[in-house]
Protein backbone atom coordinates (compact mmCIF):
# COMPACT_ATOMS: atom_id res chain seq x y z
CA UNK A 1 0.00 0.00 0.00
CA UNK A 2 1.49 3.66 -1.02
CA UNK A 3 1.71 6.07 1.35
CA UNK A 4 -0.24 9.58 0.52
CA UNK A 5 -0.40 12.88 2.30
CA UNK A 6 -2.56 15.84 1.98
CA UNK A 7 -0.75 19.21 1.15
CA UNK A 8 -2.61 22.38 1.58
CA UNK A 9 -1.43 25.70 3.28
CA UNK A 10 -0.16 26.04 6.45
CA UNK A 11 -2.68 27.98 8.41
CA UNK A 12 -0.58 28.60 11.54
CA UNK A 13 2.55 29.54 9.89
CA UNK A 14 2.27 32.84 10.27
CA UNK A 15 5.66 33.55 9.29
CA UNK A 16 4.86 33.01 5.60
CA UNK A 17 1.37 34.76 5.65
CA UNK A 18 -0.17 36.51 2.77
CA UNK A 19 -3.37 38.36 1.83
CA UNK A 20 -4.63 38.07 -1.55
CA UNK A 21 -6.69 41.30 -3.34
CA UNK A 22 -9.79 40.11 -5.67
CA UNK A 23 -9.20 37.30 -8.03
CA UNK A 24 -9.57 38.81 -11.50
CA UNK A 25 -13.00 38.39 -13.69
CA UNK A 26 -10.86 36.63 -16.35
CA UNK A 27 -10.43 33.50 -14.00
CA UNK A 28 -13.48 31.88 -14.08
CA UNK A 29 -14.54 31.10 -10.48
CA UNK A 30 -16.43 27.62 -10.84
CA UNK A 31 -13.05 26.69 -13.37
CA UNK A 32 -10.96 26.53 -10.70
CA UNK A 33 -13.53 25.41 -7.71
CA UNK A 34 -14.48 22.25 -9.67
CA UNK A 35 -11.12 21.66 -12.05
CA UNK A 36 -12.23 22.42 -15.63
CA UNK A 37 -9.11 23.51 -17.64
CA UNK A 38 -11.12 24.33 -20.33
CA UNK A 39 -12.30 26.80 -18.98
CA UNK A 40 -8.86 28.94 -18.05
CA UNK A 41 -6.95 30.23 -20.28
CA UNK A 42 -2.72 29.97 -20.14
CA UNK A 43 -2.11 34.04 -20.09
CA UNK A 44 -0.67 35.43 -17.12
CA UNK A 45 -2.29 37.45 -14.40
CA UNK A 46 -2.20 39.34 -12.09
CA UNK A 47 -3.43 40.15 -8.24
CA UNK A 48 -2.84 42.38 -5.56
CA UNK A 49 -1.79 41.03 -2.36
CA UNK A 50 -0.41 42.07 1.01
CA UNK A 51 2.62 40.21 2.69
CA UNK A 52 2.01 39.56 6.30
CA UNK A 53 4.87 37.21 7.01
CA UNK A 54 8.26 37.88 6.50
CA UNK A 55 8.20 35.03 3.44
CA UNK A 56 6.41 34.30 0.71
CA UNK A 57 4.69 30.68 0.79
CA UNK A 58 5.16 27.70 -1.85
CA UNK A 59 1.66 27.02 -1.43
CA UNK A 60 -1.60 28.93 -1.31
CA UNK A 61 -4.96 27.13 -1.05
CA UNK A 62 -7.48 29.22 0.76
CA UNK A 63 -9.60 31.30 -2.01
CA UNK A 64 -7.64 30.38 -5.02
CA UNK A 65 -5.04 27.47 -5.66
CA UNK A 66 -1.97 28.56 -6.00
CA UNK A 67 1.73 27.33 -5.81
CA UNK A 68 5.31 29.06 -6.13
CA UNK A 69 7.79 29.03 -8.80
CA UNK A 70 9.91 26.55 -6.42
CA UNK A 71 6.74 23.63 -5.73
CA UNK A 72 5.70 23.74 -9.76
CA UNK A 73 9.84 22.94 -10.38
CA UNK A 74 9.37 20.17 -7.91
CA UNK A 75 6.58 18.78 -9.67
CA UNK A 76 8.23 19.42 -13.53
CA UNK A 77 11.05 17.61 -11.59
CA UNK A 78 9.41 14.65 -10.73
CA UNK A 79 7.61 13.99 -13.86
CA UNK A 80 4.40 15.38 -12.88
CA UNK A 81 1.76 15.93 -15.78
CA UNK A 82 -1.71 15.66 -14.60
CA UNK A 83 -1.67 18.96 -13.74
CA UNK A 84 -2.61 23.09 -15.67
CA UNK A 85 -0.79 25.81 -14.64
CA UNK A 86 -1.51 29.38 -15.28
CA UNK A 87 0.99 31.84 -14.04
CA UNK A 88 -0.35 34.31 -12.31
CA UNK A 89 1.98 37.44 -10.77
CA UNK A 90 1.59 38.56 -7.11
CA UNK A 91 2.35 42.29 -6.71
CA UNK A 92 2.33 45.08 -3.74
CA UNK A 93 2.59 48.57 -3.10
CA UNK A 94 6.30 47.69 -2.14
CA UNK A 95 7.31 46.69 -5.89
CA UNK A 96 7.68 43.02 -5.01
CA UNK A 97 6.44 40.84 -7.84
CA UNK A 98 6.24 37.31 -7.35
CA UNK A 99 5.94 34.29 -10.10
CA UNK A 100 3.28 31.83 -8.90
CA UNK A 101 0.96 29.71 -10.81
CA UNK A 102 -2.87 28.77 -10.13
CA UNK A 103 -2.77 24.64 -10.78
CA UNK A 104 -5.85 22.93 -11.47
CA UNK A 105 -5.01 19.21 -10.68
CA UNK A 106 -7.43 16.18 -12.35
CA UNK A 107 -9.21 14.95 -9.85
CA UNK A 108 -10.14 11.32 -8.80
CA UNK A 109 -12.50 9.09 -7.51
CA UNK A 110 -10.34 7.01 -5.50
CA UNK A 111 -11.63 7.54 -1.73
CA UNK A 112 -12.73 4.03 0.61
CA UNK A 113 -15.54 5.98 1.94
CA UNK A 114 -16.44 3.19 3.95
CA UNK A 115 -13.43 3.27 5.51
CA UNK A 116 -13.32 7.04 5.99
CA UNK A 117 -14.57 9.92 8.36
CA UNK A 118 -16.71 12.09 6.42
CA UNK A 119 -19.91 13.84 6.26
CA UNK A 120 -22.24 14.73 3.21
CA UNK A 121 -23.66 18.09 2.84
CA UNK A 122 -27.46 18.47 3.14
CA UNK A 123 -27.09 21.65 0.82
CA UNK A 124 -24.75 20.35 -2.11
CA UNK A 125 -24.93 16.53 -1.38
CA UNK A 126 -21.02 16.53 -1.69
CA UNK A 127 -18.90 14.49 1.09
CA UNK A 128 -16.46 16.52 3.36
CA UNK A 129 -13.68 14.37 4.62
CA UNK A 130 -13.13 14.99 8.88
CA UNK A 131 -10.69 12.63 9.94
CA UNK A 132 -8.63 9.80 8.66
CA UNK A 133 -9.49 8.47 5.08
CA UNK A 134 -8.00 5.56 2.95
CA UNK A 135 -7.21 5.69 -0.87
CA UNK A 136 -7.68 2.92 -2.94
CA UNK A 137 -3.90 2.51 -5.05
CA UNK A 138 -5.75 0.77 -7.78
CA UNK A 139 -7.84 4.69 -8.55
CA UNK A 140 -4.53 6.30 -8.41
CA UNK A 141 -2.42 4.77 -10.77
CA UNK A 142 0.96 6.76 -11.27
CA UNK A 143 0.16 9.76 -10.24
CA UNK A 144 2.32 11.78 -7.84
CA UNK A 145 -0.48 14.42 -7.02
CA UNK A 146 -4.05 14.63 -7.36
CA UNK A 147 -7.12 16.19 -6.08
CA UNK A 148 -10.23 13.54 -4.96
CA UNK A 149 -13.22 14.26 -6.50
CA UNK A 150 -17.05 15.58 -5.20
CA UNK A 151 -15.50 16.63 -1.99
CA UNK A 152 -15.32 20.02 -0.50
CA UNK A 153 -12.12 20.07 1.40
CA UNK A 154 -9.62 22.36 -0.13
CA UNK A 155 -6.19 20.20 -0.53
CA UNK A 156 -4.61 18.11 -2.63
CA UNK A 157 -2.90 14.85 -2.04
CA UNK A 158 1.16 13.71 -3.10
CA UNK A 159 2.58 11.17 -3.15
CA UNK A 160 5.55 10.29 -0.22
CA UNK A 161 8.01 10.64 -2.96
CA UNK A 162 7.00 14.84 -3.79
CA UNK A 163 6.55 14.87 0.37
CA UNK A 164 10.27 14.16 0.51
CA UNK A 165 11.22 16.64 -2.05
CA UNK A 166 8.79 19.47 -0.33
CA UNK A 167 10.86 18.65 2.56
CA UNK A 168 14.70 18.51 1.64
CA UNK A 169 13.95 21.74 -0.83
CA UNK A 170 12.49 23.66 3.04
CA UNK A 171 9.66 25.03 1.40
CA UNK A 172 7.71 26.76 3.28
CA UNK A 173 3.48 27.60 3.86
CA UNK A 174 2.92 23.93 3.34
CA UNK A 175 1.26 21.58 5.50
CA UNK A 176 1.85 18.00 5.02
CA UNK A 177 -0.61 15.57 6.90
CA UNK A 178 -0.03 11.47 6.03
CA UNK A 179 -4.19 10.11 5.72
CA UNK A 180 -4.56 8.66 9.35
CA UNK A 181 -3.52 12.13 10.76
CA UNK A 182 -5.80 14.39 8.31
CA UNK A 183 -8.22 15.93 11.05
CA UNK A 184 -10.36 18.16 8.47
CA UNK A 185 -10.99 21.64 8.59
């Protein structure tokens, strides 16, 4: 059985906190909520944003998904092609401009729900996972990240081998939680 964590931003880092301004008209909302590249175009971007840290994350998942120059090398590194990327340029009122990329990642069906804490939503009938969940290595295949499909948690999951990269390259923002730890936000 593989091992898989779940990689979204690091809420209590606050040390690599940022702020982003509104998300531009041109990047269709629902496109990147529910994954359809089709929708979203390849030109670059660009949003305001205030730095509240002292860095600048590798990750950003709250409003709009988002990873830095540095993660998107890690994943060209490792062979990674299920995934769009869109750069998009962070800028302040302090002249910093900073390369990041909005990935939409395919997503799967691969969850044991029976064998994972969730709930469904009375409102959209989609599953929210809130504790420990299993993947089924037969869904995944090959891949080395990937979203999981009809839920409405916000965070992708990697593989242990792009975990280990995250790690020795010290990026920083990220939150890495292995599936019997995941405790759902």
């Amino acid at each position: 059985m593989k091992k898989y964590y779940t990689i979204e931003s690091n809420a209590w880092d606050r040390n690599s906190e940022i702020r982003l301004g509104s998300v531009p008209a041109a990047i269709d909302k629902r496109a990147y909520l529910f994954d359809e590249w089709q929708y979203i175009n390849d030109q670059e971007e660009f949003i305001y944003f205030e730095k509240l840290g002292k860095e600048m994350p590798d990750i950003y998942t709250y409003n709009l998904p988002l990873v830095s120059a540095r993660l998107k090398d890690i994943l060209d590194d490792a062979g990674v092609n299920n995934v769009f990327y869109k750069p998009i340029y962070l800028y302040n009122d302090a002249d910093e401009t900073h390369l990041y990329y909005l990935m939409l990642v395919r997503p799967l069906n691969c969850v044991v729900w029976e064998k994972s804490k969730h709930t469904v939503s009375e409102f959209s009938g989609l599953k929210k996972i809130v504790g420990s969940f299993v993947i089924n290595d037969r869904e995944v295949g090959n891949y080395k990240i990937f979203k999981i499909k009809d839920i409405l948690n916000r965070f992708w999951v990697v593989s242990e081998e792009i975990k280990e990269k995250i790690e020795r390259a010290g990026l920083v923002g990220i939150k890495l939680l292995g599936l019997p730890e995941y405790y759902g936000l």
